[in-house]
Protein backbone atom coordinates (compact mmCIF):
# COMPACT_ATOMS: atom_id res chain seq x y z
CA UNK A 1 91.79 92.93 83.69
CA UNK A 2 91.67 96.10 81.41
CA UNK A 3 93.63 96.15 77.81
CA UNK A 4 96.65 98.18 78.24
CA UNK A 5 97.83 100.33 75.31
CA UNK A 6 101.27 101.50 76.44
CA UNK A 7 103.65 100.61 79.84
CA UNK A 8 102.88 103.64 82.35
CA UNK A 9 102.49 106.59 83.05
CA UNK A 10 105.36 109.08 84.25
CA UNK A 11 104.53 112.14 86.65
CA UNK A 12 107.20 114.66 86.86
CA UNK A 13 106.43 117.88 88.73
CA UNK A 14 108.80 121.33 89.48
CA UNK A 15 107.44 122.58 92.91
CA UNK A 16 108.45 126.05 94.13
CA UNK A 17 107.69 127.94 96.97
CA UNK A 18 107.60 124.96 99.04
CA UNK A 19 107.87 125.27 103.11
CA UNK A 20 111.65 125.34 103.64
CA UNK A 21 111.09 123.33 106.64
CA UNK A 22 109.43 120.32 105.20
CA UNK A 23 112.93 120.15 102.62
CA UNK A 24 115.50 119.64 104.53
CA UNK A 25 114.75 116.27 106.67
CA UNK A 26 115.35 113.26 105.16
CA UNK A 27 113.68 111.09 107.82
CA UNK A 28 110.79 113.51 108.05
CA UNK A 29 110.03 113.16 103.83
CA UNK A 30 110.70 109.26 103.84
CA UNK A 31 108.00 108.51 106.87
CA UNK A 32 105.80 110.74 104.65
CA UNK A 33 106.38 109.35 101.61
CA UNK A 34 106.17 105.76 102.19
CA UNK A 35 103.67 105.64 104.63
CA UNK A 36 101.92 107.27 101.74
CA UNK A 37 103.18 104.32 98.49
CA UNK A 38 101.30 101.65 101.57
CA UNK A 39 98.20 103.73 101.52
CA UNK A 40 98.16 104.07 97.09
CA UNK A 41 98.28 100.02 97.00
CA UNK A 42 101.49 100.90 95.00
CA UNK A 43 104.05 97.84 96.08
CA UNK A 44 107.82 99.20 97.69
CA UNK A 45 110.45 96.78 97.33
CA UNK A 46 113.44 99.20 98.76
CA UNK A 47 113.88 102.93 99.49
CA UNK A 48 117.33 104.70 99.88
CA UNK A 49 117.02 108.43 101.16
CA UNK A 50 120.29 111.00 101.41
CA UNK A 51 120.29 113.68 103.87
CA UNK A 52 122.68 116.12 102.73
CA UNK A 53 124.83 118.82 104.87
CA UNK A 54 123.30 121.19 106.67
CA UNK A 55 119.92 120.43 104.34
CA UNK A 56 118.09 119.01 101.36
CA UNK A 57 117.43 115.65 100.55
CA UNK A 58 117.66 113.07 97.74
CA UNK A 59 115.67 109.86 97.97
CA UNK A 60 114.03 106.95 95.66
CA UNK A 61 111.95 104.61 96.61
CA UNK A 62 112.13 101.19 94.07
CA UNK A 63 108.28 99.84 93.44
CA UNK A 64 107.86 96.58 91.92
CA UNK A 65 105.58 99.26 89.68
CA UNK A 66 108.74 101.30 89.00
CA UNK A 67 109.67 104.36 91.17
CA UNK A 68 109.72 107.52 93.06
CA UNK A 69 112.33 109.82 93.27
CA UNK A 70 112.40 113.57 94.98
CA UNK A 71 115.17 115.91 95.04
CA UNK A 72 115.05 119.05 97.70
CA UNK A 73 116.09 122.48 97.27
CA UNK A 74 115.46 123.45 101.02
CA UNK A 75 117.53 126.99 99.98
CA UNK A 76 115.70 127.37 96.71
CA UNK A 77 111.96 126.36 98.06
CA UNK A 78 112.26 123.90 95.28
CA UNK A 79 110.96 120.11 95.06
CA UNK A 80 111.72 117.88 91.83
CA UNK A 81 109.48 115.06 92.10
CA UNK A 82 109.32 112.15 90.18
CA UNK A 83 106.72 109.11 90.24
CA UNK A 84 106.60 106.43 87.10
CA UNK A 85 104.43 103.36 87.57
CA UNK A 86 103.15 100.53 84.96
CA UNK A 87 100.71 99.76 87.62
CA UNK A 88 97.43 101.26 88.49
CA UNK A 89 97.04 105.05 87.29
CA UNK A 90 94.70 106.30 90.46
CA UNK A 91 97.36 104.68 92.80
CA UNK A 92 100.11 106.94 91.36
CA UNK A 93 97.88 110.14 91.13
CA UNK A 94 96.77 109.27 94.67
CA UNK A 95 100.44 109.28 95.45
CA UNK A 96 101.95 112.51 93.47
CA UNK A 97 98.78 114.48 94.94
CA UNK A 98 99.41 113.51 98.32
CA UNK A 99 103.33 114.01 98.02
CA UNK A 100 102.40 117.96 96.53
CA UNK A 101 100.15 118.07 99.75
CA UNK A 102 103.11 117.52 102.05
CA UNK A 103 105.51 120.38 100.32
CA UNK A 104 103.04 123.08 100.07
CA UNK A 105 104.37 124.69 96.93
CA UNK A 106 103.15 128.28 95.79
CA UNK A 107 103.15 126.86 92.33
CA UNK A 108 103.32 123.66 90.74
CA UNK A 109 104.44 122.87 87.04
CA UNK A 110 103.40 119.13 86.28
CA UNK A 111 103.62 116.87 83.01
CA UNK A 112 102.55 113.38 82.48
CA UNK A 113 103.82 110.95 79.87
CA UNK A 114 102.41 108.04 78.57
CA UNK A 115 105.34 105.63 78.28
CA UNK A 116 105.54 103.06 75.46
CA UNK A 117 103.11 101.70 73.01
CA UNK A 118 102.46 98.08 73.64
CA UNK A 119 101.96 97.82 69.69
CA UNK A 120 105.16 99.15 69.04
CA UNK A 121 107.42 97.11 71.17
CA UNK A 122 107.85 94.53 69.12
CA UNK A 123 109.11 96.31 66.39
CA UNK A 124 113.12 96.44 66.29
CA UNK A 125 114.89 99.85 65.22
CA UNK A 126 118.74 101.12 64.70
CA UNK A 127 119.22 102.43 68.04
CA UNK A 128 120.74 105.27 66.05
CA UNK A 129 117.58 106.51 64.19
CA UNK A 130 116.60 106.86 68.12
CA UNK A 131 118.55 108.63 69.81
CA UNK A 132 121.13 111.78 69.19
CA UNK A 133 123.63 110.30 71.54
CA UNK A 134 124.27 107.11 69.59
């Protein structure tokens, strides 16, 4: 087993331009994407997937690795996509690649975080030196 130096890696991608058509289904997207999670070797432990009137979907799908979560813009050709796993990085590029595949965008904005140091998380802080909300 490899030395991990932080807790995952988070994907999150802005897709626009997507096929309207491929948006709006909720059953249609959830085949899709968890047919997909079986073939990444990433593990599902529950999905929940919303279709919303007339169109556009929500839906997350719970991984033992962490998640997936997509929001459609059927109206707006939009896709916010959303894939964080502590498990293997390939099986969660395989996965957001594959998921891009299926919308079709005309353009695709995509970041990817490194979550956590493992050296760091031992280390207790005032929650308020962290965070503006506190």
């Amino acid at each position: 087993m490899r030395r991990r130096d932080n807790f995952g890696i988070h994907i999150i991608s802005d897709l626009y331009g997507c096929e309207p058509e491929r948006l709006a289904r909720a059953k249609q997207i959830k085949q899709f994407i968890e047919q997909t999670i079986d073939e990444s070797g990433l593990t599902k432990i529950k999905s929940c997937f919303h279709q919303f009137d007339p169109y556009g979907v929500t839906g997350l799908v719970l991984l033992s690795e962490s998640h997936l979560a997509i929001h459609t813009w059927p109206e707006y050709r939009y896709v916010s996509l959303d894939v964080y796993s502590c498990g293997p990085p390939d099986a969660s590029f395989f996965t957001h690649k594959k998921v891009i595949g299926f919308f079709n965008p005309k353009k695709a904005c995509t970041s990817v975080f490194t979550r956590g140091k493992i050296d760091e998380s031992h280390r207790i802080s005032d929650i308020k030196t962290l965070s503006h909300r506190a």
